[in-house]
PDB file of N, CA and C in Angstrom:
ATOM      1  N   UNK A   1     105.183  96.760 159.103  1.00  0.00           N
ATOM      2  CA  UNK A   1     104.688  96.232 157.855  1.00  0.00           C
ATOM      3  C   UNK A   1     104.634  97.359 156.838  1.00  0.00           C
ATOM      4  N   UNK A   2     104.856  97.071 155.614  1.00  0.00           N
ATOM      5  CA  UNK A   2     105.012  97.937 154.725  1.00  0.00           C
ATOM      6  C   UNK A   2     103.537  97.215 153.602  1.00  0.00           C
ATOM      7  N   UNK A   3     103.073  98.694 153.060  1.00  0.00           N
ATOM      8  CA  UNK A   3     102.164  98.287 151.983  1.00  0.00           C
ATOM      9  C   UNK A   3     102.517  99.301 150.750  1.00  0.00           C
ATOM     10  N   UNK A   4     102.562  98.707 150.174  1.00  0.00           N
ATOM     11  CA  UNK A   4     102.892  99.509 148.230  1.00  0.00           C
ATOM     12  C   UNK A   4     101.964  99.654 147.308  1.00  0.00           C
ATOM     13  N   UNK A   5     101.580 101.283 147.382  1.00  0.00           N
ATOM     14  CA  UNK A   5     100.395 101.466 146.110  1.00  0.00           C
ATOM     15  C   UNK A   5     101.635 102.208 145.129  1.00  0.00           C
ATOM     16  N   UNK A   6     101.297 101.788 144.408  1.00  0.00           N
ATOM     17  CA  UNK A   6     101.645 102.095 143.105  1.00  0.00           C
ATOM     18  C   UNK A   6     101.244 103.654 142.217  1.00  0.00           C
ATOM     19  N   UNK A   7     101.498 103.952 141.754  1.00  0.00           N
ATOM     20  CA  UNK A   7     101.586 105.085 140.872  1.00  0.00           C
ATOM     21  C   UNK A   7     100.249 104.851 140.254  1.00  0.00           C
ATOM     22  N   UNK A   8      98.929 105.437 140.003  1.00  0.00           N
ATOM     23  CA  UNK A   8      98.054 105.095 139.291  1.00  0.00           C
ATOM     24  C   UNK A   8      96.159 103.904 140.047  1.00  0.00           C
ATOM     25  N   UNK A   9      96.641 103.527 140.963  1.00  0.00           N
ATOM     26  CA  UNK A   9      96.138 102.250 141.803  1.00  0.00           C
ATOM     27  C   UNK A   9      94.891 103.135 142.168  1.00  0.00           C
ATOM     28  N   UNK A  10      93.687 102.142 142.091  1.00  0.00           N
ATOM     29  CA  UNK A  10      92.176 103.358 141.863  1.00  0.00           C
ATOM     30  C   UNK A  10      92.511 102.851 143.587  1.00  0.00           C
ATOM     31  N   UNK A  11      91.257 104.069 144.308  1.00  0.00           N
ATOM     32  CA  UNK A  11      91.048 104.567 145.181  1.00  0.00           C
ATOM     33  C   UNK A  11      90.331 103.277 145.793  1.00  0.00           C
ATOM     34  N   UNK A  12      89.410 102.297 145.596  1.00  0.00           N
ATOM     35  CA  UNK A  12      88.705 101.307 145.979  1.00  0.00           C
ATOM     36  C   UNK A  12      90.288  99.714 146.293  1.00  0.00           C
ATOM     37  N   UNK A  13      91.183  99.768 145.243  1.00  0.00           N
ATOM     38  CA  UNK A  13      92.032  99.142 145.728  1.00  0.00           C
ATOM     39  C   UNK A  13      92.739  99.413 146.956  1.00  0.00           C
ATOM     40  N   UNK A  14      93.620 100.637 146.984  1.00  0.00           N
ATOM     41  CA  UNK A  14      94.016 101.380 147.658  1.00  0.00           C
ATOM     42  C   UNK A  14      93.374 101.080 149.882  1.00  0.00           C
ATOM     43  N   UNK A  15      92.376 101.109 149.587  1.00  0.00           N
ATOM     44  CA  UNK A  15      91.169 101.079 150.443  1.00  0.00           C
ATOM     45  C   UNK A  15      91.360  99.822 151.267  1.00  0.00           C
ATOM     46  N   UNK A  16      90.998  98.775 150.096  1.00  0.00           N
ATOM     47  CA  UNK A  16      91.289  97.719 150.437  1.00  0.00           C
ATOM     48  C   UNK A  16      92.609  97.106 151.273  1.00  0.00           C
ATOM     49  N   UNK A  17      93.415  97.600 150.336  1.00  0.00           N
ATOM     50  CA  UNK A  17      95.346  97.651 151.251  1.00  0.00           C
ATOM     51  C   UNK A  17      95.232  98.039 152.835  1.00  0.00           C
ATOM     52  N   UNK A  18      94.796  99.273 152.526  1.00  0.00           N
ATOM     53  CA  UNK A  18      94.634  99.760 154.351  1.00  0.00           C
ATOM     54  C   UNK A  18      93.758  98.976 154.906  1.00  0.00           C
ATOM     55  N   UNK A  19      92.194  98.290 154.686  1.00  0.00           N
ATOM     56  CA  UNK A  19      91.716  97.423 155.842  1.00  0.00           C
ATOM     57  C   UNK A  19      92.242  95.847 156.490  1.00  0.00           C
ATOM     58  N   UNK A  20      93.317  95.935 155.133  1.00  0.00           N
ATOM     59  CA  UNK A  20      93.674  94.517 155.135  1.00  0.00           C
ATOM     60  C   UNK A  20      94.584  94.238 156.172  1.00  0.00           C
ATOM     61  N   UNK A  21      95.320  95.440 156.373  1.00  0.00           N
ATOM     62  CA  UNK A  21      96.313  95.532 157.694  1.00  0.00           C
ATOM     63  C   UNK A  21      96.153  95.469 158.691  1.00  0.00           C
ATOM     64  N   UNK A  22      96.733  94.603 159.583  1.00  0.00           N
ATOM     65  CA  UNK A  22      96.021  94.352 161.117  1.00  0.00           C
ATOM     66  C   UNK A  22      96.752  95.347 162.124  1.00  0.00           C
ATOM     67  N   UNK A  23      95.881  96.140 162.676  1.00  0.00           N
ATOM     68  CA  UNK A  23      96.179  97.017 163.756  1.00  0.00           C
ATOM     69  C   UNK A  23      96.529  96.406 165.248  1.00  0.00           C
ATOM     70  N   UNK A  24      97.556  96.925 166.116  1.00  0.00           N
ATOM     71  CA  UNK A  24      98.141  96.010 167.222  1.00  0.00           C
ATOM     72  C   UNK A  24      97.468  97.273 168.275  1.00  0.00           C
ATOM     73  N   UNK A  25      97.221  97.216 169.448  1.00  0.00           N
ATOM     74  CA  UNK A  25      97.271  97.703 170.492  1.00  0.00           C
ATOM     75  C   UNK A  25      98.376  98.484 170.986  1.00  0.00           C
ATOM     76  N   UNK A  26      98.284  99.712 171.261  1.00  0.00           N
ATOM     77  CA  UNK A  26      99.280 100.042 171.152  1.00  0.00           C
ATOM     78  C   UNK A  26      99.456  99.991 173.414  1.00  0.00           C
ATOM     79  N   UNK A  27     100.640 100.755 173.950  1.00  0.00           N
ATOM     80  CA  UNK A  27     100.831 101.113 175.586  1.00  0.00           C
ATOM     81  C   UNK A  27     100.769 102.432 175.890  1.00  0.00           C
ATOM     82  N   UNK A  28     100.348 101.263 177.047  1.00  0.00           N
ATOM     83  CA  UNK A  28      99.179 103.106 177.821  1.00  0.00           C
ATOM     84  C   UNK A  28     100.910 103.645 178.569  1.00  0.00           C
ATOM     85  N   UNK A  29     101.216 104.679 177.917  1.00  0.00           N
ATOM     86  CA  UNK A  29     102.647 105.485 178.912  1.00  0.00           C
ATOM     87  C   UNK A  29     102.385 105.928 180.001  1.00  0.00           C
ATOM     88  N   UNK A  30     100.880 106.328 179.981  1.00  0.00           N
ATOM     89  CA  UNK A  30     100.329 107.528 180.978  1.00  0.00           C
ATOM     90  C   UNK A  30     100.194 106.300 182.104  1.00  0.00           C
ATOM     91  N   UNK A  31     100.637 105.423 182.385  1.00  0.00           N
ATOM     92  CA  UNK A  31     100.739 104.633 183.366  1.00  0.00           C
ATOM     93  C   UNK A  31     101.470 104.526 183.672  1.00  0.00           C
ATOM     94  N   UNK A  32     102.381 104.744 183.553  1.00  0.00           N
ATOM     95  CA  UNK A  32     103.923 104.860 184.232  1.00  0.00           C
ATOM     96  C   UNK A  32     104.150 106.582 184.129  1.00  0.00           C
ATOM     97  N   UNK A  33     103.715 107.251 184.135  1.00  0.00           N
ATOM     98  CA  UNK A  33     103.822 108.665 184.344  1.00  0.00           C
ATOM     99  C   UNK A  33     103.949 108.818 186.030  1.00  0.00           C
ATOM    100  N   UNK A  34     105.427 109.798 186.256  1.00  0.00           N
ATOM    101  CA  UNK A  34     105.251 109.964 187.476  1.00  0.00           C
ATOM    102  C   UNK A  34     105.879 108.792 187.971  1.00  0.00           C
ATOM    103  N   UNK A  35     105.867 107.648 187.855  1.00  0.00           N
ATOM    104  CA  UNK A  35     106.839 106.512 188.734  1.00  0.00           C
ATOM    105  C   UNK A  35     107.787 106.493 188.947  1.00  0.00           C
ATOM    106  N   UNK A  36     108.635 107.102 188.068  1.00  0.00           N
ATOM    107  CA  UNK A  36     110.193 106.925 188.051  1.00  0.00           C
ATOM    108  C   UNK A  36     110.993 108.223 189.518  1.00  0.00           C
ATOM    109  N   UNK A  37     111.306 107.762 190.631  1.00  0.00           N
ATOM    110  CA  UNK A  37     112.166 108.922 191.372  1.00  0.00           C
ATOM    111  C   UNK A  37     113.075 109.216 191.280  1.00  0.00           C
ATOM    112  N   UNK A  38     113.419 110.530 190.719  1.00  0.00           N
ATOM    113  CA  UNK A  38     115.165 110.301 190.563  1.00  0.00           C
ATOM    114  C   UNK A  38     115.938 111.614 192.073  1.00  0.00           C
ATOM    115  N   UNK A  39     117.080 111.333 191.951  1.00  0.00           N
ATOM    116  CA  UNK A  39     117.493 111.899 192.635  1.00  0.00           C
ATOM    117  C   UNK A  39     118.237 113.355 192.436  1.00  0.00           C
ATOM    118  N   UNK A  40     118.476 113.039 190.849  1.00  0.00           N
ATOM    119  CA  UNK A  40     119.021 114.686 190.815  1.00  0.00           C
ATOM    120  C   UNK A  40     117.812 115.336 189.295  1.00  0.00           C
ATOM    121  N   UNK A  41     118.339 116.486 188.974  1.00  0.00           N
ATOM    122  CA  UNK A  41     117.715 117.008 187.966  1.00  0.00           C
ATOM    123  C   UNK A  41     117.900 115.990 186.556  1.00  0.00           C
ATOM    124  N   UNK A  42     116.633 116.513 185.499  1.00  0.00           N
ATOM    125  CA  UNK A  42     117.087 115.726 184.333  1.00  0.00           C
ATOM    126  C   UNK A  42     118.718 116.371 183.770  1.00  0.00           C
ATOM    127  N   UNK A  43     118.318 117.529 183.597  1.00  0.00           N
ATOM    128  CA  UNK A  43     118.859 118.348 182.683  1.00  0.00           C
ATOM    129  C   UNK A  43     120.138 117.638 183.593  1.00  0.00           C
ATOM    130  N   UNK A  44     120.702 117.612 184.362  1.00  0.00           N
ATOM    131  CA  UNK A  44     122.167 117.484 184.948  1.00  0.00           C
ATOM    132  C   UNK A  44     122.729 115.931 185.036  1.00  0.00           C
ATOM    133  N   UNK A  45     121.220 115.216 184.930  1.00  0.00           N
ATOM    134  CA  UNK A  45     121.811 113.355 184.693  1.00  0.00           C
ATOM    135  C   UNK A  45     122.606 113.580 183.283  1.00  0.00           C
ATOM    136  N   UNK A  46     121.525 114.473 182.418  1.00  0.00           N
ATOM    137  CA  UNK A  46     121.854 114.269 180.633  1.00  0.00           C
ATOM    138  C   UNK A  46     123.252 115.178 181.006  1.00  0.00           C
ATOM    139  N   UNK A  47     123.750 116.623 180.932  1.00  0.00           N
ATOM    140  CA  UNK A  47     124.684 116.911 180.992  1.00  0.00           C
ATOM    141  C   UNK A  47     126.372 115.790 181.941  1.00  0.00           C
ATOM    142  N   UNK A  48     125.688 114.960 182.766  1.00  0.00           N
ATOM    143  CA  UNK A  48     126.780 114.312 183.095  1.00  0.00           C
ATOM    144  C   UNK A  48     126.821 112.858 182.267  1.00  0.00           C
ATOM    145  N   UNK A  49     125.934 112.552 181.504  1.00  0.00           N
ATOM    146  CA  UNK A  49     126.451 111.275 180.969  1.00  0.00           C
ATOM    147  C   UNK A  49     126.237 111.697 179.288  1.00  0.00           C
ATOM    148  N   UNK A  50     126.926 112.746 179.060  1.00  0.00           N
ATOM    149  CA  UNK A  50     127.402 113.245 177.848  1.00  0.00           C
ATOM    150  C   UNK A  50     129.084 114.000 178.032  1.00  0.00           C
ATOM    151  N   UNK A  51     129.497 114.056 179.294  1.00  0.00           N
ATOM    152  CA  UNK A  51     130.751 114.576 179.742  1.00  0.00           C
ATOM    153  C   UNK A  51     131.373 113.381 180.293  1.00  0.00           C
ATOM    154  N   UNK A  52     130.880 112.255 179.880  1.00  0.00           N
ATOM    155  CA  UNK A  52     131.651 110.712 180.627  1.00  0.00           C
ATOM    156  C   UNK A  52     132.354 110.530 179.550  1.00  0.00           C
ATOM    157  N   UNK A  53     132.863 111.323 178.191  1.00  0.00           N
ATOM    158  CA  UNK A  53     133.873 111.120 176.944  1.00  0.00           C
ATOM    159  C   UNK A  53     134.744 111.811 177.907  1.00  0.00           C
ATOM    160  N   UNK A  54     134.893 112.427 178.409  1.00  0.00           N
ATOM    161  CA  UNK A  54     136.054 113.614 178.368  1.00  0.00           C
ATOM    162  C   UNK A  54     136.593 112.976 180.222  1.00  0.00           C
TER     163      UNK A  54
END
């Protein structure tokens, strides 16, 4: 969502704009931290599926 103050817009309007916006929940990452097993290094998955052009 986008909100537009204007050039000039007193500080009490302004105010208003930001409470008016509804805030979402955001995801917990740190819950999936650690789950994923891989089998080889990062650094060498990324170096081989950047050498799959050639």
């Amino acid at each position: 969502m986008v909100t537009v103050i204007k050039k000039g817009t007193d500080r009490i309007s302004i105010q208003k704009a930001l409470e008016s916006i509804s805030t979402r929940k955001g995801m917990n990452a740190f819950k999936y931290c650690g789950k994923v097993k891989l089998e080889k290094e990062p650094l060498t998955i990324q170096k081989n599926l950047r050498n799959e052009w050639e």
